[in-house]
C-alpha atoms as a PDB file:
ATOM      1  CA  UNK A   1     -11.274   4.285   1.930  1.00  0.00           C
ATOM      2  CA  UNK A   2      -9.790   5.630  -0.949  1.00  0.00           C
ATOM      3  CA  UNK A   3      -6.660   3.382  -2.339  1.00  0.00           C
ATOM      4  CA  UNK A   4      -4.209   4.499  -5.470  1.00  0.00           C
ATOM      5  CA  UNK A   5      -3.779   1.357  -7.696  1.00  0.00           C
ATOM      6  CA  UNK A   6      -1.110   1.584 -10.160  1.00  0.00           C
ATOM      7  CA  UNK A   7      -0.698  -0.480 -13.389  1.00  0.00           C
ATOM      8  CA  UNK A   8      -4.386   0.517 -14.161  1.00  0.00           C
ATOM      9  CA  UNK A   9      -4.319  -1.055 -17.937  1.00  0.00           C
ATOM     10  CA  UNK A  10      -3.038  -3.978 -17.112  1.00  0.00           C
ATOM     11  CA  UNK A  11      -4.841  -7.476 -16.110  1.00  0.00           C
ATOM     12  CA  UNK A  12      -4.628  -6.763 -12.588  1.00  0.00           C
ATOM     13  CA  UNK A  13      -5.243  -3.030 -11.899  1.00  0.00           C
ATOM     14  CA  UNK A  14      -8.035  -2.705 -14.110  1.00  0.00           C
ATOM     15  CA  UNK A  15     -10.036  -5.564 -11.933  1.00  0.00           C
ATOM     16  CA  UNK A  16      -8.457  -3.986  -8.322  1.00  0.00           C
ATOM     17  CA  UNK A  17     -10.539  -0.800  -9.273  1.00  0.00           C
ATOM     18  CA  UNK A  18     -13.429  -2.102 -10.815  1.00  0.00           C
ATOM     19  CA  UNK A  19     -13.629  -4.247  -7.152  1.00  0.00           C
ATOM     20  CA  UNK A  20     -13.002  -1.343  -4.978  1.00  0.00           C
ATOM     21  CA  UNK A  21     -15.695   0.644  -6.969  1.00  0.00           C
ATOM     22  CA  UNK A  22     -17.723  -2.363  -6.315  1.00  0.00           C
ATOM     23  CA  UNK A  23     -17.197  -2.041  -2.249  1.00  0.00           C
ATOM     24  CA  UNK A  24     -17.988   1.380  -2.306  1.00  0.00           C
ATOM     25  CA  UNK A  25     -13.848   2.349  -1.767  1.00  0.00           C
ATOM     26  CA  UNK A  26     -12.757   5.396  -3.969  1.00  0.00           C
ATOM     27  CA  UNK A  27     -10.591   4.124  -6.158  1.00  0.00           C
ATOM     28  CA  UNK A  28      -7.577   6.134  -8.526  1.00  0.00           C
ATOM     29  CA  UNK A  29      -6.258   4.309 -11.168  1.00  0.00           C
ATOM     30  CA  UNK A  30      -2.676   5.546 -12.726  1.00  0.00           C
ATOM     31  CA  UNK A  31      -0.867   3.824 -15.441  1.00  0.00           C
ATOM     32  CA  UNK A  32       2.530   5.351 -16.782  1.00  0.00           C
ATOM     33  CA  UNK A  33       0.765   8.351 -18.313  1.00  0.00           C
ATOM     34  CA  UNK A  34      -0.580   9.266 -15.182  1.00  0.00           C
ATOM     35  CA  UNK A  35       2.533   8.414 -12.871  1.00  0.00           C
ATOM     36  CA  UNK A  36       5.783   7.407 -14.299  1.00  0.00           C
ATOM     37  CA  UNK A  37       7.078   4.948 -11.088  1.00  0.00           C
ATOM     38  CA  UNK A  38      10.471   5.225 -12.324  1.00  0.00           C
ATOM     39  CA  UNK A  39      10.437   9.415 -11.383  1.00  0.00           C
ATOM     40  CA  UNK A  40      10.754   9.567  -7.750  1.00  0.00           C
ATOM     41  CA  UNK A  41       9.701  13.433  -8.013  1.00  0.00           C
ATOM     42  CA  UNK A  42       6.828  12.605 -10.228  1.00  0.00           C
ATOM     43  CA  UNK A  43       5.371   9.415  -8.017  1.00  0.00           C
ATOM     44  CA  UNK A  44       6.185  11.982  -4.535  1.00  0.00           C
ATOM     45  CA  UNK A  45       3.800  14.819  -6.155  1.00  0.00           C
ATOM     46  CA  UNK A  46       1.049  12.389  -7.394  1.00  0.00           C
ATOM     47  CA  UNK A  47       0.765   9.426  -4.456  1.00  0.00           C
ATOM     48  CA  UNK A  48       0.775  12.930  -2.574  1.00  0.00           C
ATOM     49  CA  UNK A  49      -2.213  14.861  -4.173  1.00  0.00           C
ATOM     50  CA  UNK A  50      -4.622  11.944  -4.636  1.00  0.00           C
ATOM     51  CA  UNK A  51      -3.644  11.434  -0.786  1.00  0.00           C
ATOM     52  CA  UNK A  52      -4.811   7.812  -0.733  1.00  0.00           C
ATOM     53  CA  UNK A  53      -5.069   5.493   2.663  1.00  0.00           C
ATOM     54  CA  UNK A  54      -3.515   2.765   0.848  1.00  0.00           C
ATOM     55  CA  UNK A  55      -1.421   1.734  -2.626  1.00  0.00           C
ATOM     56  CA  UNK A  56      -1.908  -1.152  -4.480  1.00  0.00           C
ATOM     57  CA  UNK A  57       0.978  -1.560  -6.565  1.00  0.00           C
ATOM     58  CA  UNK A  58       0.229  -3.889  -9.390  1.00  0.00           C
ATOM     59  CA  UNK A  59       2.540  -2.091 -12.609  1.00  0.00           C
ATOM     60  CA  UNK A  60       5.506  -4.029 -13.317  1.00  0.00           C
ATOM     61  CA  UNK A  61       7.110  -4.918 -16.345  1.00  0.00           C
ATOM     62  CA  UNK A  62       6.386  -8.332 -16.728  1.00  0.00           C
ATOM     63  CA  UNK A  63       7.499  -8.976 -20.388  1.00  0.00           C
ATOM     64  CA  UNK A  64       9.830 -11.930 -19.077  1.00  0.00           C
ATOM     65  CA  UNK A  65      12.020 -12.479 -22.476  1.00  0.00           C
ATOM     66  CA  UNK A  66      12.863  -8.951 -23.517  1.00  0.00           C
ATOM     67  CA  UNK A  67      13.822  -8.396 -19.675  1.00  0.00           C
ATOM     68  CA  UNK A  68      16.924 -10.525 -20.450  1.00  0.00           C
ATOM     69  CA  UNK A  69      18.028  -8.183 -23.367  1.00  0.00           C
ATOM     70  CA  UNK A  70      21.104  -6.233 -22.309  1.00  0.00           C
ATOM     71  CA  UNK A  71      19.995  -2.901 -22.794  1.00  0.00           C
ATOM     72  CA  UNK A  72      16.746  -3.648 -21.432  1.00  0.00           C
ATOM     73  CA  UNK A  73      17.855  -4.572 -17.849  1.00  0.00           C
ATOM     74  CA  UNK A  74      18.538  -1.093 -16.398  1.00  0.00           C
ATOM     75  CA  UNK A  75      14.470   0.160 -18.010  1.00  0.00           C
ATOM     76  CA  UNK A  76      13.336  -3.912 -15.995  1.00  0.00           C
ATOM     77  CA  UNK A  77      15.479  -2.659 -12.443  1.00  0.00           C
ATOM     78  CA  UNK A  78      14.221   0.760 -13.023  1.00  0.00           C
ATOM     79  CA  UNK A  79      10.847  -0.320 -13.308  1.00  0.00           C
ATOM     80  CA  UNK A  80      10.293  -3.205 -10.683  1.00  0.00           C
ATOM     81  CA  UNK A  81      12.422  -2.657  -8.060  1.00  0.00           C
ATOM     82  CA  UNK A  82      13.626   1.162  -8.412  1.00  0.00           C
ATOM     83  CA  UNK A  83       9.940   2.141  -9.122  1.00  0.00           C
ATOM     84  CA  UNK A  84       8.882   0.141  -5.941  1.00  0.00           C
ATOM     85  CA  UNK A  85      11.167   1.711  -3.807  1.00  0.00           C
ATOM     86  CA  UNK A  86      10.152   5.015  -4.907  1.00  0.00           C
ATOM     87  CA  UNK A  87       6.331   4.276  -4.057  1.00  0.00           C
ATOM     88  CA  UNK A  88       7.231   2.838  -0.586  1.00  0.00           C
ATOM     89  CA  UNK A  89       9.550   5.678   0.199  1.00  0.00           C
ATOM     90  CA  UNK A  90       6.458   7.858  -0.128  1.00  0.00           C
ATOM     91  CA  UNK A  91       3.981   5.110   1.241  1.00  0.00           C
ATOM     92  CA  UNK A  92       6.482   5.592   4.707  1.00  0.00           C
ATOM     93  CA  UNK A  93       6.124   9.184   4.443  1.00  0.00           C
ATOM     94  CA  UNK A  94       2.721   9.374   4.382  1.00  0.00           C
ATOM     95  CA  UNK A  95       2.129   6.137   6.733  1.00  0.00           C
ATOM     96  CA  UNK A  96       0.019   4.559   4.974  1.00  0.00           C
ATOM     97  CA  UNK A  97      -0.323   0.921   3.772  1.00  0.00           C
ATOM     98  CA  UNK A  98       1.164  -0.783   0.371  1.00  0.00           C
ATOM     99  CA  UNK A  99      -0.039  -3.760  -1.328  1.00  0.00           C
ATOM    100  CA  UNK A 100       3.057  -5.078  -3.601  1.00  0.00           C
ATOM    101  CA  UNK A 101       2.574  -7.486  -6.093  1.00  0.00           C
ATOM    102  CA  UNK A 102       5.199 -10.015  -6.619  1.00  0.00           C
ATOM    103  CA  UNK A 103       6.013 -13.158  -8.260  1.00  0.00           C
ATOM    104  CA  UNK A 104       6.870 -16.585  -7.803  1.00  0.00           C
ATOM    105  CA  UNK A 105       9.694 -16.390  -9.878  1.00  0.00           C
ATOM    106  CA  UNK A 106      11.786 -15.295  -6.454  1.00  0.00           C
ATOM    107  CA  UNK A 107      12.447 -18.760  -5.719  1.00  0.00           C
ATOM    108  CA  UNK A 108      14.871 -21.001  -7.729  1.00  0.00           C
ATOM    109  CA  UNK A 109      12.126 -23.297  -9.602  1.00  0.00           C
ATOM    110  CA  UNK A 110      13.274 -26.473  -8.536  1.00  0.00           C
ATOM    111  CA  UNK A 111      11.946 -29.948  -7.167  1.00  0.00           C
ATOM    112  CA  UNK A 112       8.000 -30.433  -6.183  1.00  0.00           C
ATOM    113  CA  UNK A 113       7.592 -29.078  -2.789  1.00  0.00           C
ATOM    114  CA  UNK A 114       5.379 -25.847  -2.243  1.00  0.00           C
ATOM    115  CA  UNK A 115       6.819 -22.827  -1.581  1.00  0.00           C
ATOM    116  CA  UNK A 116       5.769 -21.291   1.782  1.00  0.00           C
ATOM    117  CA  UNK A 117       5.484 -17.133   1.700  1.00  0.00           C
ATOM    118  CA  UNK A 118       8.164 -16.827   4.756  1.00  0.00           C
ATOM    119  CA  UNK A 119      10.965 -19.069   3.386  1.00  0.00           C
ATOM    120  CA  UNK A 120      14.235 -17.130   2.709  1.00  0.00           C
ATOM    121  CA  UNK A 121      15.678 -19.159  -0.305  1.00  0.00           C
ATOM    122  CA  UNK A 122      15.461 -16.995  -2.903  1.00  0.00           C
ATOM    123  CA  UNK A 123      17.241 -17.458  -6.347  1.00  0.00           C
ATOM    124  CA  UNK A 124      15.741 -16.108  -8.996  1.00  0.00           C
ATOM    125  CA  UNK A 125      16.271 -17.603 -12.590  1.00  0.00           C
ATOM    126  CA  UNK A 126      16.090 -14.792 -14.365  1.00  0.00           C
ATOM    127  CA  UNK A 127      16.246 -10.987 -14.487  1.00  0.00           C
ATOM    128  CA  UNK A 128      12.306 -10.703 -14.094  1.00  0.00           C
ATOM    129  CA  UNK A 129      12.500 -12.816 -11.035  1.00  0.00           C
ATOM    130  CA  UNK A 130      15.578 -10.507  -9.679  1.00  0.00           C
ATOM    131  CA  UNK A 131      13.945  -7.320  -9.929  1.00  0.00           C
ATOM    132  CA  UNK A 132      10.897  -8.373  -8.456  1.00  0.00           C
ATOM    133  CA  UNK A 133      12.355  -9.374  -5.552  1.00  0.00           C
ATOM    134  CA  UNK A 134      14.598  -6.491  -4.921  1.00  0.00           C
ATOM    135  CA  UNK A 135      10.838  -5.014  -5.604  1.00  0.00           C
ATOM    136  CA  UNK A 136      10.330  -7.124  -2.297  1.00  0.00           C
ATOM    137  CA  UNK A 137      13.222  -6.117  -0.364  1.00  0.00           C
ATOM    138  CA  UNK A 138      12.554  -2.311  -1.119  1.00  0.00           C
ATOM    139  CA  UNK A 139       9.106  -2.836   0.640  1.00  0.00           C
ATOM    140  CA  UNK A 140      10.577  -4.950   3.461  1.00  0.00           C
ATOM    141  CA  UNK A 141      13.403  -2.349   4.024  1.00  0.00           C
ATOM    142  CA  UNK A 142      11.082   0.874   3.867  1.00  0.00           C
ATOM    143  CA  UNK A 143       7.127  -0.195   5.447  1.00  0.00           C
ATOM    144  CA  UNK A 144       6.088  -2.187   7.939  1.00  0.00           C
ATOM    145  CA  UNK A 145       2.013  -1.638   6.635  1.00  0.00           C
ATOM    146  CA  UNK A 146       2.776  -4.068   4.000  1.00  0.00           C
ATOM    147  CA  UNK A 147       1.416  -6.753   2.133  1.00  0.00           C
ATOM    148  CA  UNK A 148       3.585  -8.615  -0.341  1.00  0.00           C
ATOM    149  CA  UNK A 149       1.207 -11.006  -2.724  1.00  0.00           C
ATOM    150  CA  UNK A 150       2.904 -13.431  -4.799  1.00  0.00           C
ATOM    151  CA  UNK A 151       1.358 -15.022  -7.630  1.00  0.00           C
ATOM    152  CA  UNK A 152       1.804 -16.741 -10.836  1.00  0.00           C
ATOM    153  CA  UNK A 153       0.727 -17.848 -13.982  1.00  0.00           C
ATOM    154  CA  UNK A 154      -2.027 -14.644 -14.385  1.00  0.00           C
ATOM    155  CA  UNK A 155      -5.077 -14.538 -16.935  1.00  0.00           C
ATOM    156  CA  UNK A 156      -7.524 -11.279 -17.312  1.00  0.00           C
ATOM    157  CA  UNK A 157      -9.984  -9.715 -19.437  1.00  0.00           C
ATOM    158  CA  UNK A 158      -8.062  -6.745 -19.687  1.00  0.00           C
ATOM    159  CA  UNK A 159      -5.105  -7.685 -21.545  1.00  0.00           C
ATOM    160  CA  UNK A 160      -2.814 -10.928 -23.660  1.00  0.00           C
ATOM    161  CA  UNK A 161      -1.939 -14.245 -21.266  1.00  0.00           C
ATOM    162  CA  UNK A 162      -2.039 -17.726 -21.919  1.00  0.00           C
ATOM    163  CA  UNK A 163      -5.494 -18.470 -22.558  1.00  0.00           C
ATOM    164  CA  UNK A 164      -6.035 -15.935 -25.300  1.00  0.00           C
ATOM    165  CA  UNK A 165      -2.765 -17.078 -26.863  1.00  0.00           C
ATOM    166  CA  UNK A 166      -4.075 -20.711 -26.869  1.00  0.00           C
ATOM    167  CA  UNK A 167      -7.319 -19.649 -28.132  1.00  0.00           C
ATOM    168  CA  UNK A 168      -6.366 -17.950 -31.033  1.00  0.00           C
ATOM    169  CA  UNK A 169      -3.636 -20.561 -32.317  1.00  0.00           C
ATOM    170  CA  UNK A 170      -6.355 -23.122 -31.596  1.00  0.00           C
ATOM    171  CA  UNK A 171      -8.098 -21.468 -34.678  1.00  0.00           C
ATOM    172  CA  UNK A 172      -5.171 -21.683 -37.048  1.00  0.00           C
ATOM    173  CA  UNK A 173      -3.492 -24.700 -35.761  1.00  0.00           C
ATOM    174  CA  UNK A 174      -4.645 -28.065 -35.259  1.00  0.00           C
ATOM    175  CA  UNK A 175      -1.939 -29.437 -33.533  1.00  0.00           C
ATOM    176  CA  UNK A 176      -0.171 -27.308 -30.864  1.00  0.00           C
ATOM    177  CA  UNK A 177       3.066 -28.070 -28.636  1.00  0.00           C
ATOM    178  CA  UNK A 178       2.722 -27.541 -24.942  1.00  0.00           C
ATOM    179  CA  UNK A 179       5.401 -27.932 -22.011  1.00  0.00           C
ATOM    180  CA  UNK A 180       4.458 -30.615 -19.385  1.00  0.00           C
ATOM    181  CA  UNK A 181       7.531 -30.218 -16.942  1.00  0.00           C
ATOM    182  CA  UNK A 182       6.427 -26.820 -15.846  1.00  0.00           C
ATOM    183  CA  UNK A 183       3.728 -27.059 -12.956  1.00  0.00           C
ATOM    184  CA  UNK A 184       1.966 -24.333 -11.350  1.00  0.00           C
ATOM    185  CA  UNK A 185      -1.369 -22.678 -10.400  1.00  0.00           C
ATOM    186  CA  UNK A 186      -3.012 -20.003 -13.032  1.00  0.00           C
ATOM    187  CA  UNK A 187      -4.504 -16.964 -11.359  1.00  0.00           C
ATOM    188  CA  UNK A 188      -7.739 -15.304 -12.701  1.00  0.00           C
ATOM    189  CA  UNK A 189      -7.361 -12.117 -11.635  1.00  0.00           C
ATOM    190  CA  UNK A 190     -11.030 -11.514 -11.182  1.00  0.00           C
ATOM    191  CA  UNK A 191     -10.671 -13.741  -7.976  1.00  0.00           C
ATOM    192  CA  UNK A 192      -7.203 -12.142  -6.880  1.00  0.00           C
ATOM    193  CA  UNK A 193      -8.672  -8.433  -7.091  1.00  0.00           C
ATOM    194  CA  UNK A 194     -11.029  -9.703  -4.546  1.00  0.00           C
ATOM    195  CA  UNK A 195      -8.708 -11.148  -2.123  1.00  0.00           C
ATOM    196  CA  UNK A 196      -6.577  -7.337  -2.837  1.00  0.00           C
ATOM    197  CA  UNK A 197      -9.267  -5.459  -1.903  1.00  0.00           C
ATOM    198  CA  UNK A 198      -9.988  -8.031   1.475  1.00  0.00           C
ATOM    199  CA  UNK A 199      -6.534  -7.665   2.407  1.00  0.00           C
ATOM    200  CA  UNK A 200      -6.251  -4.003   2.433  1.00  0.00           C
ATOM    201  CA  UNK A 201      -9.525  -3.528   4.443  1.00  0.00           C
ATOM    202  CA  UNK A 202      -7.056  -4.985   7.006  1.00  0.00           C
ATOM    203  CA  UNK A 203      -4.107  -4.469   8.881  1.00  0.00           C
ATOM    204  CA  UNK A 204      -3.199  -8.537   8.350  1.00  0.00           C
ATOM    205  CA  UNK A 205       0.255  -7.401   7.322  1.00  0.00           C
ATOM    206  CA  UNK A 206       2.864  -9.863   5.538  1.00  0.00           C
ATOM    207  CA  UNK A 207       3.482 -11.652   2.913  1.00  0.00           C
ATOM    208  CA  UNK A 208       1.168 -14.447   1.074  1.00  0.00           C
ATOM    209  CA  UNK A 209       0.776 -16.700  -1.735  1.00  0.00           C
ATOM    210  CA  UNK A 210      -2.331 -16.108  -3.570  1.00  0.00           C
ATOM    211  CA  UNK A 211      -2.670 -18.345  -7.050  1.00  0.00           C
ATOM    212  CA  UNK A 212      -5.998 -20.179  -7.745  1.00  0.00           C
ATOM    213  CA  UNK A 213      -6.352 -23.586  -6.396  1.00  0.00           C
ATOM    214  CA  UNK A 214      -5.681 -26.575  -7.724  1.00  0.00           C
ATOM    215  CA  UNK A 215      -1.839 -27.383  -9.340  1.00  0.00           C
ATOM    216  CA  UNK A 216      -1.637 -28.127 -13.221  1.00  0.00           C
ATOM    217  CA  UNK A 217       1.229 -28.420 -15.952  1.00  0.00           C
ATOM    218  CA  UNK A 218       0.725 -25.675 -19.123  1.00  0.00           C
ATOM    219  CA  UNK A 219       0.048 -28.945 -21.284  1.00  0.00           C
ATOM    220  CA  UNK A 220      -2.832 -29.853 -18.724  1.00  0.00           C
ATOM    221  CA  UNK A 221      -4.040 -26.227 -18.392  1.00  0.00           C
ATOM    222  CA  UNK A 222      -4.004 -25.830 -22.708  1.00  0.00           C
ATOM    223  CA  UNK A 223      -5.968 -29.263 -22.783  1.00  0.00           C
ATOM    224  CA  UNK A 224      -8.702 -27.664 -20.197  1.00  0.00           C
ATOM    225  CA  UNK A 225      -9.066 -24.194 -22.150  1.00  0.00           C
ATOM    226  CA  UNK A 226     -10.034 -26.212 -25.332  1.00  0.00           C
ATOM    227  CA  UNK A 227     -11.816 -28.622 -23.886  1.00  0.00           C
ATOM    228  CA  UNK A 228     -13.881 -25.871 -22.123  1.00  0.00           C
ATOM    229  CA  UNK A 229     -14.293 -24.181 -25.207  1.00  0.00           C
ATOM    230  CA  UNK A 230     -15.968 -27.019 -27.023  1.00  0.00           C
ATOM    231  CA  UNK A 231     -18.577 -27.552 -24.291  1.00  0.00           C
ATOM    232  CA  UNK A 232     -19.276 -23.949 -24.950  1.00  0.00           C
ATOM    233  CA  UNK A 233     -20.197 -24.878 -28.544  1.00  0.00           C
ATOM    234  CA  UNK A 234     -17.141 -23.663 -30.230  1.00  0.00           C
ATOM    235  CA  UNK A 235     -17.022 -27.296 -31.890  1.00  0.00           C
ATOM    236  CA  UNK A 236     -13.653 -25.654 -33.837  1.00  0.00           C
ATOM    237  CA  UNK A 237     -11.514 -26.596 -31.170  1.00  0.00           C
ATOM    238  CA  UNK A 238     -12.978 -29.915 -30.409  1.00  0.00           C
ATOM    239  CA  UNK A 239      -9.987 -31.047 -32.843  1.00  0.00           C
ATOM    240  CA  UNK A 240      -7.192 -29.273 -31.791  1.00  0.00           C
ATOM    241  CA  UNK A 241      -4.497 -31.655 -30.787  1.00  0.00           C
ATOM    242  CA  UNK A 242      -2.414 -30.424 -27.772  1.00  0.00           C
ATOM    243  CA  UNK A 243       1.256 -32.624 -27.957  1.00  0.00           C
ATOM    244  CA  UNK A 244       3.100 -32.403 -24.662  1.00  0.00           C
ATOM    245  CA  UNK A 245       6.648 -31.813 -25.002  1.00  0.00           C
ATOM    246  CA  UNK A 246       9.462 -31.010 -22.286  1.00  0.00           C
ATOM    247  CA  UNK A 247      11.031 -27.677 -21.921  1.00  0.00           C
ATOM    248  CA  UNK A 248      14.351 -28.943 -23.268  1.00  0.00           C
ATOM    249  CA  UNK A 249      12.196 -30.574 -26.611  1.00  0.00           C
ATOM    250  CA  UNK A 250       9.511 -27.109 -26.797  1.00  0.00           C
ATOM    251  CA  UNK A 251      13.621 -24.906 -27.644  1.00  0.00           C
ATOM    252  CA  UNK A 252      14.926 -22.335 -24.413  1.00  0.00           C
ATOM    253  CA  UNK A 253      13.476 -19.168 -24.310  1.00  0.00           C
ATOM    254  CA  UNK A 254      15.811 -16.118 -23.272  1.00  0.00           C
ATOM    255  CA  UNK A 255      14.601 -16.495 -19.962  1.00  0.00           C
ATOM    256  CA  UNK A 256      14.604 -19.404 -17.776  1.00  0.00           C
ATOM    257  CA  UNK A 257      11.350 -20.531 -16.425  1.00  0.00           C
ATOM    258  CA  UNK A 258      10.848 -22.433 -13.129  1.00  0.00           C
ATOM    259  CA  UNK A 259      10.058 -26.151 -13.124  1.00  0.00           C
ATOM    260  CA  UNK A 260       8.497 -25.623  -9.945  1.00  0.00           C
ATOM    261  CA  UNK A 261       5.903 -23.040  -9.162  1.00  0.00           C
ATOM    262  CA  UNK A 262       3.731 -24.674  -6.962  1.00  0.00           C
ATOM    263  CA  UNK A 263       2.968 -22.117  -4.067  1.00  0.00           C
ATOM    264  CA  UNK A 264       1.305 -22.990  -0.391  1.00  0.00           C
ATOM    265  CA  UNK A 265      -1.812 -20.530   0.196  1.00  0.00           C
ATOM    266  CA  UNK A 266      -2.622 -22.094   4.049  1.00  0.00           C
ATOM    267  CA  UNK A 267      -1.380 -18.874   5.071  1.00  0.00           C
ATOM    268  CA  UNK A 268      -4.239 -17.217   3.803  1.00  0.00           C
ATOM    269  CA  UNK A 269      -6.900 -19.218   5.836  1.00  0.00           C
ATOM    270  CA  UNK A 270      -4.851 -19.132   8.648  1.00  0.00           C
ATOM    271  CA  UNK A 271      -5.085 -15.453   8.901  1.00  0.00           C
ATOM    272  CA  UNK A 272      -8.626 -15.183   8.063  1.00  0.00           C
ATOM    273  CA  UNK A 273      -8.458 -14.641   4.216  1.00  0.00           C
ATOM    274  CA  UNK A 274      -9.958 -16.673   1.753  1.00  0.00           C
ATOM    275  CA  UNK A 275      -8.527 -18.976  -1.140  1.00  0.00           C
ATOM    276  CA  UNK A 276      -9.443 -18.278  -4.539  1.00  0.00           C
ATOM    277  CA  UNK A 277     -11.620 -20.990  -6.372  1.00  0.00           C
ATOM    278  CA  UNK A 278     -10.183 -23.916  -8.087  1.00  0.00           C
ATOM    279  CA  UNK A 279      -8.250 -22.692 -11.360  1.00  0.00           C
ATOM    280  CA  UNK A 280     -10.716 -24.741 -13.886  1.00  0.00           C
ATOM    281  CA  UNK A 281     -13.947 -23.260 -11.852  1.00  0.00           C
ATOM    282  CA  UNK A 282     -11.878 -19.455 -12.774  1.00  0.00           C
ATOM    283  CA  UNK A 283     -11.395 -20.893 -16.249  1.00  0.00           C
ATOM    284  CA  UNK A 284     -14.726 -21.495 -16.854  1.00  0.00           C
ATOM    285  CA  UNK A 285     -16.031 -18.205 -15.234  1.00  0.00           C
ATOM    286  CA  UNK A 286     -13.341 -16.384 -17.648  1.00  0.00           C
ATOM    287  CA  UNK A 287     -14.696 -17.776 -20.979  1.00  0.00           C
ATOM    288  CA  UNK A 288     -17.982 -16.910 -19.897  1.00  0.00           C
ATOM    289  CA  UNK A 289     -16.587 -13.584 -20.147  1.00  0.00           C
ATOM    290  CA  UNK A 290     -14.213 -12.941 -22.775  1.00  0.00           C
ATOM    291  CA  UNK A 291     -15.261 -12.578 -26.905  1.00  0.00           C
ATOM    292  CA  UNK A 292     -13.656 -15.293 -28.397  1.00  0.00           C
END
């Protein structure tokens, strides 16, 4: 099989091609140099030369701040949901299938249930959260060989997230201010790439939840990293103090995060699929693997 991924530097679309490699698949990697997903000429002529049987569609912009900026929210809408569109359009075309990475950040954040992947009660906090899901609605309106993965909270080798962040402030900082109220699942996208490359060896078309398992607050998952890090023998961060604060006491950020992104992944088993390992077994496995 050979399957385009797009968003090729990033976190996610380096790992999607280094697993398809891995099963043999021929995999094409294009980042914005490559394909701009914003020109619908440009993404027609290139989804339409490689002449894949499948696009994984993993670029977004993702820098959840600066998409709140005024003049930045045409570039955001241009990006995730215009850019989206565009690759379906030619993904309909050429009838062939489109994995669609989206976000959590659909729903409205609230309360302490789990989000299903069929609900319809979408209200995104911010403009991230809106593109991505017109993102959504673009594949739902254009495909029917579709799979739309949501996810949350993402950590890679290739790239900056959370952990890094925590590692290198753990160096310069001995006491360090974490939110509590914020709950979630982190996804290593070591283990996601996996479950990308599963699903589109399929026709098991819809949409899922796909996060690590396990739930966790950002306080709870800072504690872990350090704590981790110490039993590796980095005794520096055996006295880094991690103070749990709510959102309201950490200061608002530009963009509003969700309280609640707790996400229900039965889906997956029930359709054959399945779940990625618990989020402190990916932690572990990701240390192991990143110079730090």
């Amino acid at each position: 099989m050979k399957v385009l991924v797009t968003g090729v530097k990033g976190q996610l679309g380096y790992d999607t091609v280094n697993e398809l490699e891995k099963r043999g698949h021929s995999a094409v990697g294009v980042d914005i140099e490559e394909m701009d997903i914003t020109n619908a000429e440009e993404v027609n002529r290139v989804i339409k030369d490689v002449n894949p049987d499948a696009v994984i569609h993993c670029a977004a912009w993702t820098a959840v701040d600066a998409a709140e900026d005024e003049e930045n929210i045409p570039k955001v809408r241009s990006v995730n949901a215009k850019g989206t569109e565009n690759i379906a359009k030619v993904c309909r075309e050429l009838d062939i299938k489109m994995i669609y990475i989206s976000t959590d950040y659909v729903f409205n954040g609230q309360g302490t249930h789990f989000w299903e992947p069929d609900e319809k009660d979408f209200a995104p906090l911010n403009v991230y959260g809106q593109t991505k899901y017109e993102g959504e609605c673009a594949v739902k309106e254009n495909l029917d060989k579709y799979f739309i993965v949501r996810i949350a909270w993402v950590f890679g080798k290739n790239g900056r997230n959370f952990i890094k962040t925590m590692l290198n402030l753990g160096k310069t900082h001995k006491e360090l201010r974490v939110v509590n109220d914020q709950i979630g699942s982190p996804t290593y996208t070591y283990d996601l790439a996996k479950l990308l490359v599963d699903m589109v060896e399929t026709e098991k078309y819809g949409i899922y939840h796909a996060t690590n398992e396990g739930i966790c607050s950002w306080y709870d998952f800072a504690c872990e990293i350090f704590k981790q890090a110490a039993e590796m023998g980095r005794n520096e961060y055996n006295d880094v103090k991690v103070i749990p604060v709510t959102t309201a006491e950490y200061g608002e950020s530009k963009a509003k995060r969700p309280f609640n992104s707790r996400m229900s992944k039965e889906k997956l088993t029930e359709t054959g699929f399945e779940k990625l390992p618990d989020w402190k077994d990916a932690l572990k496995r990701y240390l192991k693997e990143i110079e730090f």
